[in-house]
N, C-alpha and C. Protein backbone atom coordinates (compact mmCIF):
# COMPACT_ATOMS: atom_id res chain seq x y z
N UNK A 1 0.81 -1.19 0.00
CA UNK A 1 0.00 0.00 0.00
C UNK A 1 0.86 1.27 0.00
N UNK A 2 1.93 1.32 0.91
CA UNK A 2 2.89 2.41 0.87
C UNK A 2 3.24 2.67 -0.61
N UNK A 3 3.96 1.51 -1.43
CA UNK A 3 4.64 1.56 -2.48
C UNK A 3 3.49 2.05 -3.47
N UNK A 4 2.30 1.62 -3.15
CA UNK A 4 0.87 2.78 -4.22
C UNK A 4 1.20 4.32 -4.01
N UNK A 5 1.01 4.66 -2.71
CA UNK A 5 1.04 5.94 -2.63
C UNK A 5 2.29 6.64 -3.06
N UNK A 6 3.36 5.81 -3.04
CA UNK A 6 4.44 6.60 -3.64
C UNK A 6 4.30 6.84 -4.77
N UNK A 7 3.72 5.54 -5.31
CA UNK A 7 3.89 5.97 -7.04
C UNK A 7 2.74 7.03 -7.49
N UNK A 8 1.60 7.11 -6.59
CA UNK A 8 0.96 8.50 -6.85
C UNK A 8 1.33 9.69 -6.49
N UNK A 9 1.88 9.67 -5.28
CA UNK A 9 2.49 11.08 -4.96
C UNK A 9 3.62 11.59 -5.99
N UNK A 10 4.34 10.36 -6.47
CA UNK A 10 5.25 11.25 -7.78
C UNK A 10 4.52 11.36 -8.91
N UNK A 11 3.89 10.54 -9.09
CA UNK A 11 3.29 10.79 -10.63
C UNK A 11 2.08 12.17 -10.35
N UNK A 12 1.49 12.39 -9.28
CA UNK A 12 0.80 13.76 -8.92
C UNK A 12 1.72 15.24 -8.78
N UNK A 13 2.76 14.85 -8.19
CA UNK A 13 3.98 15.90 -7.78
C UNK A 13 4.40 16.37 -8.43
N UNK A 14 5.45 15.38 -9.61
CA UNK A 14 6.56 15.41 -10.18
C UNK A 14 6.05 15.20 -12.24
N UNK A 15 4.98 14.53 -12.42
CA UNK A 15 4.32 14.07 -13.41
C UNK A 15 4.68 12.55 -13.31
N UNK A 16 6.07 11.98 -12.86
CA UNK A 16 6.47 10.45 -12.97
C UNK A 16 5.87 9.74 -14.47
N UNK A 17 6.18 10.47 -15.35
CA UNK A 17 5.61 9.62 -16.52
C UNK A 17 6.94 8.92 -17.15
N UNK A 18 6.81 8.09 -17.38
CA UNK A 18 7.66 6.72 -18.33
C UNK A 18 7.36 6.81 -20.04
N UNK A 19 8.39 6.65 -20.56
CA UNK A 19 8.65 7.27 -21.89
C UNK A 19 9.43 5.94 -22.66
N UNK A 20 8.66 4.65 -22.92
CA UNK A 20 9.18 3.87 -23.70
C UNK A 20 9.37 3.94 -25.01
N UNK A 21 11.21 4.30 -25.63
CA UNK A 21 11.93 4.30 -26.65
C UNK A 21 11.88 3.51 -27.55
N UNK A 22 13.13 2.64 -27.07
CA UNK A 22 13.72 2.13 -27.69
C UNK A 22 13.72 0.35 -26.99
N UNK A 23 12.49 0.17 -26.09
CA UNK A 23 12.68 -0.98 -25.82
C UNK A 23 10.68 -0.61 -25.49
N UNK A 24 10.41 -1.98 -24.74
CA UNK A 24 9.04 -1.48 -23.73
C UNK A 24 9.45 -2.31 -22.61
N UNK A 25 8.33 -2.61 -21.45
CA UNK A 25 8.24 -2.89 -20.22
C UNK A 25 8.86 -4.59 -20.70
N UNK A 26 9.33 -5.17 -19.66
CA UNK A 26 9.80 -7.06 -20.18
C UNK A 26 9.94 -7.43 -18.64
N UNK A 27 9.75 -8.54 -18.72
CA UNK A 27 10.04 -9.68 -17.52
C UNK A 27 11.36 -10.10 -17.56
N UNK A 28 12.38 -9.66 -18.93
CA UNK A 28 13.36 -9.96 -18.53
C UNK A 28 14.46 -9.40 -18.20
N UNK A 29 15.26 -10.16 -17.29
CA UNK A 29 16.36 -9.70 -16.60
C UNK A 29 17.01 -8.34 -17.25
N UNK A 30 17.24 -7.36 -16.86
CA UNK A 30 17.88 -6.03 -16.92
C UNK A 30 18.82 -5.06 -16.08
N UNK A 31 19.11 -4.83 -16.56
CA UNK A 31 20.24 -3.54 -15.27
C UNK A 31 19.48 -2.01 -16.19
N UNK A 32 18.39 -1.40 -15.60
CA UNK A 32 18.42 0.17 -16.14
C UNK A 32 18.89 1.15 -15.20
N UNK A 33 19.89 2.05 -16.28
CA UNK A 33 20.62 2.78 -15.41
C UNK A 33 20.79 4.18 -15.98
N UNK A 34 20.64 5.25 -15.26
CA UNK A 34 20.65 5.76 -15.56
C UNK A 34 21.35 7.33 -15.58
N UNK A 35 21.66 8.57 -15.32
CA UNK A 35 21.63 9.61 -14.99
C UNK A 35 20.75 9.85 -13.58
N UNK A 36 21.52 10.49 -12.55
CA UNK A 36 21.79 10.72 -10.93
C UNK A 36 21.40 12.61 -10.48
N UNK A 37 20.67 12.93 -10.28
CA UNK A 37 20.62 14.15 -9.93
C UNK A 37 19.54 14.54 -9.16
N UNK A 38 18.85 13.56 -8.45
CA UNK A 38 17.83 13.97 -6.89
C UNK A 38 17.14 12.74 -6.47
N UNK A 39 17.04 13.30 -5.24
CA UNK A 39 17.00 11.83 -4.93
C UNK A 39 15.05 11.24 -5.12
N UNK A 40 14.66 12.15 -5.69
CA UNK A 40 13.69 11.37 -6.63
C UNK A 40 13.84 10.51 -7.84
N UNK A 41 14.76 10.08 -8.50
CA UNK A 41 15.54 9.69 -9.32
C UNK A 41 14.62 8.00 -9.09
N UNK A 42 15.87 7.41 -8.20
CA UNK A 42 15.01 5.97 -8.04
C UNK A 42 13.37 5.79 -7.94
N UNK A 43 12.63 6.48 -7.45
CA UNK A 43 11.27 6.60 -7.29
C UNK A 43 10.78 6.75 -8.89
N UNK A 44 11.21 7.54 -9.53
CA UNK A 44 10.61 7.70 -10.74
C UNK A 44 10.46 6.68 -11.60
N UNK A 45 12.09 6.43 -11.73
CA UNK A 45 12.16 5.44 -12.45
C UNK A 45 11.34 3.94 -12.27
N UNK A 46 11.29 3.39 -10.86
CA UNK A 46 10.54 2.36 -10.72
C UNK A 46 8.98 2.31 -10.88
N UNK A 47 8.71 4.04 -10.49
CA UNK A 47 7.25 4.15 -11.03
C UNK A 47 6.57 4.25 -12.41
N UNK A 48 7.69 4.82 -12.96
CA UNK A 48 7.57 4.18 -14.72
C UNK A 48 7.37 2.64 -14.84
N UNK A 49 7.50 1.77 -14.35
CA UNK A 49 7.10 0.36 -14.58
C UNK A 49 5.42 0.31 -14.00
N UNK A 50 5.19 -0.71 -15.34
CA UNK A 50 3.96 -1.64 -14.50
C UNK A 50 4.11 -2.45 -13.27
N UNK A 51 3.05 -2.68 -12.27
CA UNK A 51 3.09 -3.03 -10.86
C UNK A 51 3.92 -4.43 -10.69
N UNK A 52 3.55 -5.06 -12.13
CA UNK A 52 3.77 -6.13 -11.62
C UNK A 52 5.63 -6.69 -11.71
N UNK A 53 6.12 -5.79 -12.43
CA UNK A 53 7.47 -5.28 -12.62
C UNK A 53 8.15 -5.26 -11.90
N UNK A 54 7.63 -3.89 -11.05
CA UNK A 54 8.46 -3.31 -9.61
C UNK A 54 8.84 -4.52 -8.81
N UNK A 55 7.86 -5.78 -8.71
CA UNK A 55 8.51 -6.64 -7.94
C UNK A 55 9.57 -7.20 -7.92
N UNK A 56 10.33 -7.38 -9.37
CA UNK A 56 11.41 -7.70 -9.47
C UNK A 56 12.63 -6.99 -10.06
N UNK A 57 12.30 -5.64 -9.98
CA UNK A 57 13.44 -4.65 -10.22
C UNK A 57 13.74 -4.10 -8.40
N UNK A 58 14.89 -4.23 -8.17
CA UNK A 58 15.38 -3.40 -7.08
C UNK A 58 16.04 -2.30 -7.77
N UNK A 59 16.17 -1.32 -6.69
CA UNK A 59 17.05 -0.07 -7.24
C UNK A 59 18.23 -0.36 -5.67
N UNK A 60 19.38 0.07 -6.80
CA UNK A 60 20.56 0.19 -5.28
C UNK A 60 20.73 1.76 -4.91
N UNK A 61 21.07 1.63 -3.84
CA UNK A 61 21.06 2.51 -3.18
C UNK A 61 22.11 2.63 -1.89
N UNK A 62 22.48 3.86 -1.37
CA UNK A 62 23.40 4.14 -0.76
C UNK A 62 23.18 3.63 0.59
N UNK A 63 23.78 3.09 1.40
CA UNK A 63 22.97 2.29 2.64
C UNK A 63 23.57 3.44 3.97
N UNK A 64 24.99 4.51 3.77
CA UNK A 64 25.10 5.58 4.31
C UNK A 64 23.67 6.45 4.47
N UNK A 65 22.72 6.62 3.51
CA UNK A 65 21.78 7.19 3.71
C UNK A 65 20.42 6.74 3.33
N UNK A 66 20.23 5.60 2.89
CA UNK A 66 18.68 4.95 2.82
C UNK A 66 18.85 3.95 4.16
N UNK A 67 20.07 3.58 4.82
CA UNK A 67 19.86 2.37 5.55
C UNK A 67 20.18 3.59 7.31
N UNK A 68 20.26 5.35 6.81
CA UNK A 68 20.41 5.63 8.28
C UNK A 68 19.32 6.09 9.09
N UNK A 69 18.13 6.20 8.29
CA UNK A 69 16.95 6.13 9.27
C UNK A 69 15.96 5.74 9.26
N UNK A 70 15.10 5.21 10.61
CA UNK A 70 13.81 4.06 10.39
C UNK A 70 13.23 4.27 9.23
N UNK A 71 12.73 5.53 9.22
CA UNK A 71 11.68 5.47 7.79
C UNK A 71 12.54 5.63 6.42
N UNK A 72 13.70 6.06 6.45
CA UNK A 72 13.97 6.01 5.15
C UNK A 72 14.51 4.26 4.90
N UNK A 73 15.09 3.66 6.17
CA UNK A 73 15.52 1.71 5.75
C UNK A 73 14.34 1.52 5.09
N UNK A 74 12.77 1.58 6.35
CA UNK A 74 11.48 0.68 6.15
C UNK A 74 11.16 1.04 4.36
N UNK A 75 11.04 2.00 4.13
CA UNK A 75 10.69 2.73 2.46
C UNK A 75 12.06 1.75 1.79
N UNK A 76 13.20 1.99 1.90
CA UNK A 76 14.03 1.49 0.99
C UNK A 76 14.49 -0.42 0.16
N UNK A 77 13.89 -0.76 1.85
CA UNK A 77 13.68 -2.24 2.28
C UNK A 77 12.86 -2.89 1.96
N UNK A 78 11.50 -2.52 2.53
CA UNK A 78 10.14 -3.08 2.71
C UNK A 78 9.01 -2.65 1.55
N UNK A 79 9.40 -0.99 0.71
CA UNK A 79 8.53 -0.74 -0.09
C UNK A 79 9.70 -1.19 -1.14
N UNK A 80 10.70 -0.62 -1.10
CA UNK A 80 11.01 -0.62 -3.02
C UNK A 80 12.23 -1.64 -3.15
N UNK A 81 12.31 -2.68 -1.85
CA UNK A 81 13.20 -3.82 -1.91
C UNK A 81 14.69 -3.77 -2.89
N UNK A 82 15.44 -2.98 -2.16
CA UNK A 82 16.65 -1.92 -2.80
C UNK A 82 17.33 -2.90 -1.95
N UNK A 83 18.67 -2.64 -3.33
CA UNK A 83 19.63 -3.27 -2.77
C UNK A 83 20.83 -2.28 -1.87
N UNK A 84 21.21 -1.96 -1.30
CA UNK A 84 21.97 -1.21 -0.45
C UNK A 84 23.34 -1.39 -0.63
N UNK A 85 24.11 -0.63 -0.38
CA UNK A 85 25.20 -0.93 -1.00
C UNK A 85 26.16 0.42 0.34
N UNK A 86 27.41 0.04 0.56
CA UNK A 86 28.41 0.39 1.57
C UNK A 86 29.14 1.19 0.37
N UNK A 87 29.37 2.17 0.75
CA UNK A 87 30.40 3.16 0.53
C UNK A 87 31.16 3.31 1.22
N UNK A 88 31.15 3.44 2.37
CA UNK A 88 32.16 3.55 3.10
C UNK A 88 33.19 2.91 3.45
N UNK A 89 32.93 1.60 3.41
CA UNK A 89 33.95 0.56 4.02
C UNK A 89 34.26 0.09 2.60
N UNK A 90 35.56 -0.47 2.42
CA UNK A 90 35.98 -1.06 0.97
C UNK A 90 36.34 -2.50 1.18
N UNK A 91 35.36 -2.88 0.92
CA UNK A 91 35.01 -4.65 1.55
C UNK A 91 35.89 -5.22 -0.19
N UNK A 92 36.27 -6.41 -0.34
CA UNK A 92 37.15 -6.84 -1.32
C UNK A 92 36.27 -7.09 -2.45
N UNK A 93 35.09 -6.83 -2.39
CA UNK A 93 34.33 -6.97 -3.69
C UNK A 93 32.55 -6.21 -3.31
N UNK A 94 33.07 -4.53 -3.41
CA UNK A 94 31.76 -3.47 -3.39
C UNK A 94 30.60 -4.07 -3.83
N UNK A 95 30.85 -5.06 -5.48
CA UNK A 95 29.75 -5.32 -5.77
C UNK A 95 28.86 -6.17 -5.40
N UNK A 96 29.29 -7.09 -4.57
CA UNK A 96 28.88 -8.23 -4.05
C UNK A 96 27.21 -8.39 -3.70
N UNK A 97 26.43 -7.37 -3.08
CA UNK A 97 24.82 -7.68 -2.81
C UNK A 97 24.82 -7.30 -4.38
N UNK A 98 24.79 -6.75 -5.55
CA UNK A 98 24.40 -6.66 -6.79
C UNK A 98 24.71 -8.11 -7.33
N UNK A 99 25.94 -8.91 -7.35
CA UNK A 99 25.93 -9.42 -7.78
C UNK A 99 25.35 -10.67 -7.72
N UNK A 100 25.18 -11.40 -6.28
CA UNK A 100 23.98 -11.39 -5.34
C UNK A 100 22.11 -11.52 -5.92
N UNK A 101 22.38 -10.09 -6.02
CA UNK A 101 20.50 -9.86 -6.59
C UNK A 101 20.38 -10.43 -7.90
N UNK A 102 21.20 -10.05 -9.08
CA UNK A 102 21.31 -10.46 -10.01
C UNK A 102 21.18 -12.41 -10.47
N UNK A 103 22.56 -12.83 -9.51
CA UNK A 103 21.95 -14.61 -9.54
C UNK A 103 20.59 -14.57 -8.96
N UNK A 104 19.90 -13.94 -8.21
CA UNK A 104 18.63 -14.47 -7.76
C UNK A 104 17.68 -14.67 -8.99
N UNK A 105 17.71 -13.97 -10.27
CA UNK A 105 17.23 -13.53 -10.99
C UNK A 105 16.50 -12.39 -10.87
N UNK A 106 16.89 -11.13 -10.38
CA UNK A 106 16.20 -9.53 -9.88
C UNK A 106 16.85 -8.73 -11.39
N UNK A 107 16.38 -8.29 -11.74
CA UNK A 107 16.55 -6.73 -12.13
C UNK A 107 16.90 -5.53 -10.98
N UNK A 108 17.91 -4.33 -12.00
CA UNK A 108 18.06 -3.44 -11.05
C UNK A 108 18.11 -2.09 -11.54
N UNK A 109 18.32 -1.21 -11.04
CA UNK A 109 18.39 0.54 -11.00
C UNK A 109 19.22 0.68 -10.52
N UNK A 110 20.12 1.51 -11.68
CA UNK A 110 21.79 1.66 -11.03
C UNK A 110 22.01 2.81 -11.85
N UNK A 111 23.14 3.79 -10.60
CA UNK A 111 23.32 5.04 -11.21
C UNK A 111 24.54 4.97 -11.55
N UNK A 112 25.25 5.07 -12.12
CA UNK A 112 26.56 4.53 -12.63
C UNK A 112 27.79 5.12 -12.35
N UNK A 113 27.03 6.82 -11.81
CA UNK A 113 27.78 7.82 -11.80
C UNK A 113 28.25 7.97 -9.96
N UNK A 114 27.61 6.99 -9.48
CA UNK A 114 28.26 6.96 -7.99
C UNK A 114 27.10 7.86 -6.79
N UNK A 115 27.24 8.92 -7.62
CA UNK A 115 26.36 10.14 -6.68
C UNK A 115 25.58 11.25 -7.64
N UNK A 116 24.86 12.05 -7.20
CA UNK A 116 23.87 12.80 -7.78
C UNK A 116 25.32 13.83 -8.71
N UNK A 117 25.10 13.95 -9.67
CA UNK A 117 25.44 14.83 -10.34
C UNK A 117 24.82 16.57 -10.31
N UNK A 118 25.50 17.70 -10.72
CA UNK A 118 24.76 18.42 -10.66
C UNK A 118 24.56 19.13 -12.12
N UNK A 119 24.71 19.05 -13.29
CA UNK A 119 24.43 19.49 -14.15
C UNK A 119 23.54 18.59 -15.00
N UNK A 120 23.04 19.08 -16.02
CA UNK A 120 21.92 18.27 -16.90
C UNK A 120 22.30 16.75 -17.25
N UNK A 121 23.69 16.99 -17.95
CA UNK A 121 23.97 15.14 -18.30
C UNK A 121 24.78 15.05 -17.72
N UNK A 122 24.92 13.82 -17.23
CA UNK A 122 25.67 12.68 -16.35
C UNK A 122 27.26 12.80 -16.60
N UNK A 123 28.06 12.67 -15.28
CA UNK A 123 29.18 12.82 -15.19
C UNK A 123 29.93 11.91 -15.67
N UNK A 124 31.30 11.38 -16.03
CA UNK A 124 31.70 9.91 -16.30
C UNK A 124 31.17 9.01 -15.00
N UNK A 125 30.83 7.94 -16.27
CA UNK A 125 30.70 6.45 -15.17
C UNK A 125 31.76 5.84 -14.29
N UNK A 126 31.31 5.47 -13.28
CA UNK A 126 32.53 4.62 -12.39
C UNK A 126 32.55 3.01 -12.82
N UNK A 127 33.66 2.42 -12.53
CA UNK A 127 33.35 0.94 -13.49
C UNK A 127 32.11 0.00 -13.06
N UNK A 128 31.47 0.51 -12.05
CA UNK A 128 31.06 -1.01 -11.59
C UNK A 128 29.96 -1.57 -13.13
N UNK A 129 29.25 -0.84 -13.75
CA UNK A 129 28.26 -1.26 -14.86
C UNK A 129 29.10 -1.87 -15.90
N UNK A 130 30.11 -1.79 -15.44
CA UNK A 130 31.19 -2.94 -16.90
C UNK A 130 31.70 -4.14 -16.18
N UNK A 131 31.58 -4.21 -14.79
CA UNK A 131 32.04 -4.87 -14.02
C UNK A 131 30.89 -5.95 -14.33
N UNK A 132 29.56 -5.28 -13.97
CA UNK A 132 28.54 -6.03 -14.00
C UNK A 132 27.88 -6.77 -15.11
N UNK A 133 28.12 -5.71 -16.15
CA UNK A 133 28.17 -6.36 -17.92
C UNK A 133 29.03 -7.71 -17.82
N UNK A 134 29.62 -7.69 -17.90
CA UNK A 134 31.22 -8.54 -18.22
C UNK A 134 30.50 -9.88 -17.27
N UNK A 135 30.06 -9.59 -15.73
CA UNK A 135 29.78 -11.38 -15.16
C UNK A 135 28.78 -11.73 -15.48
N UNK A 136 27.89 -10.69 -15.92
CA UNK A 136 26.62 -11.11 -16.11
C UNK A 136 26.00 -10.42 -17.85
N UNK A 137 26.69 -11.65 -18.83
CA UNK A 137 26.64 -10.98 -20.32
C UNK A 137 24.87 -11.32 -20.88
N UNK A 138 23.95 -12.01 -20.51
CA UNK A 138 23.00 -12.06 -20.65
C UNK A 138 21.72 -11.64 -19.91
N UNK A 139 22.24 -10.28 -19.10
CA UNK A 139 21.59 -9.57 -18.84
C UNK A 139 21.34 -8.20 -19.63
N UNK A 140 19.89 -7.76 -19.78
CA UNK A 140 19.89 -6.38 -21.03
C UNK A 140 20.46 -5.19 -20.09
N UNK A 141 21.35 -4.61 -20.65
CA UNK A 141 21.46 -3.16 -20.12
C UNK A 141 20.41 -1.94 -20.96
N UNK A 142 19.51 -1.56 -20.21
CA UNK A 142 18.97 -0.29 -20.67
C UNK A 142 19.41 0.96 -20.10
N UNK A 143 19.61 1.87 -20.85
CA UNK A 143 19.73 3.36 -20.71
C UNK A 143 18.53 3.92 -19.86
N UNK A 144 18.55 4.92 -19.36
CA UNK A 144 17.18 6.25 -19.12
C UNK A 144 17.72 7.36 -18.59
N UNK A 145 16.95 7.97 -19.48
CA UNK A 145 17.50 9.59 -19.25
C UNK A 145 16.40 10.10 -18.64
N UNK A 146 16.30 10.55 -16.90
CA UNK A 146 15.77 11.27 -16.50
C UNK A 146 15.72 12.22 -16.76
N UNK A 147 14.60 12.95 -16.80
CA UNK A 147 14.94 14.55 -17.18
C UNK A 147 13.77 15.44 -16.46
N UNK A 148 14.51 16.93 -15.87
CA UNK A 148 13.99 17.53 -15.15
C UNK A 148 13.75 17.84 -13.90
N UNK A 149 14.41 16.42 -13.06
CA UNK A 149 14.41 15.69 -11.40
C UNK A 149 15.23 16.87 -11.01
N UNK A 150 16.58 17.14 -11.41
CA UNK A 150 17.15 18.21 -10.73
C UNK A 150 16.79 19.36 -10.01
N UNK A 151 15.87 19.62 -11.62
CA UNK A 151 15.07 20.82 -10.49
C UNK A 151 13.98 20.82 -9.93
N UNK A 152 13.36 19.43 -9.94
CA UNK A 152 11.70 19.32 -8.94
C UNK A 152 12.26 19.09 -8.25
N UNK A 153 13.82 18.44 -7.46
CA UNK A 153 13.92 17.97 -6.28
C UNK A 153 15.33 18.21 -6.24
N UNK A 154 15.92 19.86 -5.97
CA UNK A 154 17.41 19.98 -6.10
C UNK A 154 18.29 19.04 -5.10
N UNK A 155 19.55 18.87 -5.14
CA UNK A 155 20.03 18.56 -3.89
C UNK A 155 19.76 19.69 -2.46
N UNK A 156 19.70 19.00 -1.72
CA UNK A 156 19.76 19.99 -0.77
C UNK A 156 17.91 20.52 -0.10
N UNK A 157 17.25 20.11 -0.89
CA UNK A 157 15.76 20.37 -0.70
C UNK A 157 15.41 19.51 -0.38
N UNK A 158 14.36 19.71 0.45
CA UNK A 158 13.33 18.45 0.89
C UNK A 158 11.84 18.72 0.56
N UNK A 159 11.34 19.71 -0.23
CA UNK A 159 10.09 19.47 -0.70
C UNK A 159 9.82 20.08 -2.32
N UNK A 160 9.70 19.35 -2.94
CA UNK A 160 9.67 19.11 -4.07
C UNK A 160 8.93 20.07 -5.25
N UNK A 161 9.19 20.53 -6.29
CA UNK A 161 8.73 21.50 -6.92
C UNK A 161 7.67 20.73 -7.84
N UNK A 162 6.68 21.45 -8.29
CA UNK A 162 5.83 20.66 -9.17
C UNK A 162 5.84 21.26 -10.77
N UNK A 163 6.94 19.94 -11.29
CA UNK A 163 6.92 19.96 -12.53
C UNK A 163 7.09 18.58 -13.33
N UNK A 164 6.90 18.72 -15.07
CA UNK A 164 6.64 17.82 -15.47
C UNK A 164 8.27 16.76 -15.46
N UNK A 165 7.84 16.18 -15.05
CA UNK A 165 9.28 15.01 -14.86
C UNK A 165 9.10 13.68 -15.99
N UNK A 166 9.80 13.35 -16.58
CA UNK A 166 10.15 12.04 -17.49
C UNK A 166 11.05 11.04 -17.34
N UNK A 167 10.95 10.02 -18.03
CA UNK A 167 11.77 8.85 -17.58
C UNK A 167 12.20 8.30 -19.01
N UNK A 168 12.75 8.57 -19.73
CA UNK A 168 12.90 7.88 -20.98
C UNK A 168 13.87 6.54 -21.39
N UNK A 169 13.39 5.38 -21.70
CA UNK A 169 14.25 4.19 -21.63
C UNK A 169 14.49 3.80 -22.98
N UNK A 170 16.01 3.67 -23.53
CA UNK A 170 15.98 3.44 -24.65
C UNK A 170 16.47 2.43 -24.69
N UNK A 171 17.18 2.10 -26.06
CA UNK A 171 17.35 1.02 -26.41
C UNK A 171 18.32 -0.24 -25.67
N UNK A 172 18.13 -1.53 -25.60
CA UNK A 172 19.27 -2.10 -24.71
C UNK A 172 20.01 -2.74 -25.39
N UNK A 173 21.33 -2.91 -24.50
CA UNK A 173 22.56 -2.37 -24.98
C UNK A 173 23.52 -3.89 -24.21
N UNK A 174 24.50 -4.16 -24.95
CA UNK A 174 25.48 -5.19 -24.28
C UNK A 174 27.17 -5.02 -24.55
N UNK A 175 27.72 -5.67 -23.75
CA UNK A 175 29.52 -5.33 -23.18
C UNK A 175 29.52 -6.19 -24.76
N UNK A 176 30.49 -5.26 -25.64
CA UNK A 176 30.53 -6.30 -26.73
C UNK A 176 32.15 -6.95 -25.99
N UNK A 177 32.01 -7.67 -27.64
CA UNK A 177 33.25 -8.74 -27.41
C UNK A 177 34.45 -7.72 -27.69
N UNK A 178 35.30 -7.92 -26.55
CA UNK A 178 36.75 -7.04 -26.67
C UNK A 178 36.77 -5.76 -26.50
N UNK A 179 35.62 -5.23 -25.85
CA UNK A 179 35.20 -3.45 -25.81
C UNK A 179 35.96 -3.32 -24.73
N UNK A 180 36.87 -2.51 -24.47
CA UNK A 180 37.33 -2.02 -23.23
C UNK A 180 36.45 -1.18 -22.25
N UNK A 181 36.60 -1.19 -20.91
CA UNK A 181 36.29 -0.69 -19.91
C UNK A 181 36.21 0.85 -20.54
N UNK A 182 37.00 1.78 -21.15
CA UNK A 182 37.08 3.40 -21.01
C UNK A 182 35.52 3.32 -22.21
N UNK A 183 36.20 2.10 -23.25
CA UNK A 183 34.96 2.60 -23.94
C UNK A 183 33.48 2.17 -24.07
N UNK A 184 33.16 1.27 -23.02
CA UNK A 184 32.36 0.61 -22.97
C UNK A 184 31.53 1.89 -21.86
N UNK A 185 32.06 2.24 -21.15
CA UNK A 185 31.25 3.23 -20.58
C UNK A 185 31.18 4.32 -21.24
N UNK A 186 32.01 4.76 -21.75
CA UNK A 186 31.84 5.98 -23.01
C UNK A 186 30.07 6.22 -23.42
N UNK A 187 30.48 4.37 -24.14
CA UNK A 187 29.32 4.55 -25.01
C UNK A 187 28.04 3.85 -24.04
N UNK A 188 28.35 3.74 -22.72
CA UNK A 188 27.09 3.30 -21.94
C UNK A 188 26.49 4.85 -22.03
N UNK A 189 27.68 5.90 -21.46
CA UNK A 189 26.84 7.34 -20.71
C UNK A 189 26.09 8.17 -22.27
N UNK A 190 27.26 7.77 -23.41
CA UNK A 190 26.30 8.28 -24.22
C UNK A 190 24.84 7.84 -24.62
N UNK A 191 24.85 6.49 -24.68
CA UNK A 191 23.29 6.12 -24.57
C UNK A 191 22.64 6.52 -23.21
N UNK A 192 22.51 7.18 -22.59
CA UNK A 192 22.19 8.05 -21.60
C UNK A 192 21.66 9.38 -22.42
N UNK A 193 23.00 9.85 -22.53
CA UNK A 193 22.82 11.63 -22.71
C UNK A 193 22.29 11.79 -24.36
N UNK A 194 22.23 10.81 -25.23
CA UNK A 194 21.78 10.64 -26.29
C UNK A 194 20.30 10.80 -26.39
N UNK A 195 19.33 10.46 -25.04
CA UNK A 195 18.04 11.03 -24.76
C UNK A 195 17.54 12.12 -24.24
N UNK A 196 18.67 13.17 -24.15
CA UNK A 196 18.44 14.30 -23.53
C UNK A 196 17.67 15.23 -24.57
């Protein structure tokens, strides 16, 4: 019931509308990832899916700040079943609950860029989405270019401006054979900023 009202309060708030490209909604396994700039970001994006979706997409998330207080764990945990993830401590393999969710067979929401960015398109990627390509090659990578979140929900604000917000998911995308790491994210962030 919580996870209803969220997805109305953004799609009333923010518009939360979903903008299928270059792919549509699927049951199968995916990593969509996208561009980072408020922390309405994950909310949107999962509310762009049909209901029956959300059940098996987690979004990760920072566990410094979704796992440091009751209501933001219970929301991060219990409504949108996020995978959490340590920044702080440098355990011998960061990716480990992703990689984790992924054998379970989950889908996920991953920002690639580490932390909220502050300008329109996305900063360079950090490796882990090539990390994750590479163990897991038959999973789809989709793009989405949020657009507009920045400024319904700057950093630093806690109540939200009311404007039209989008989610656009394009086409999906795979680690080809022999692509290096610099350019494999290259051309991940440009299929990103390519929907701007």
């Amino acid at each position: 019931m919580i996870g209803t009202l969220i997805v109305a309060a953004t799609r009333l708030v923010v518009g939360g509308q979903g903008v299928w490209i270059g792919c549509g909604p699927s049951e199968r396994q995916r990593i969509y990832f996208a561009n980072h700039s408020s922390h309405l970001d994950t909310i949107l994006v999962w509310a762009a899916m049909p209901p029956e979706l959300r059940q098996r997409v987690r979004p990760v998330a920072a566990a410094d700040y979704w796992g440091k207080g009751r209501v933001q764990r219970h929301i991060a945990l219990k409504v949108l079943n996020a995978v959490l993830i340590d920044r702080q401590t440098r355990s011998s393999d960061p990716l480990e609950p992703l990689k984790a969710a992924l054998s379970a067979g989950d889908s996920l929401i991953l920002f690639p860029e580490g932390t909220r960015g502050t300008g329109e398109l996305p900063s360079p990627f950090k490796p882990g989405l090539y990390h994750l390509a590479k163990a897991f090659p038959q999973v789809e990578l989709v793009p989405v270019f949020l657009d507009n979140l920045r400024r319904a929900l700057p950093k630093g604000s806690l109540v939200p401006v009311p404007l039209s917000c989008v989610a656009r998911f394009g086409t999906p995308m795979h680690l080809e054979q022999g692509e290096t790491k610099p350019a494999f994210l290259e051309r991940a962030r440009e299929a990103v900023t390519g929907m701007a």
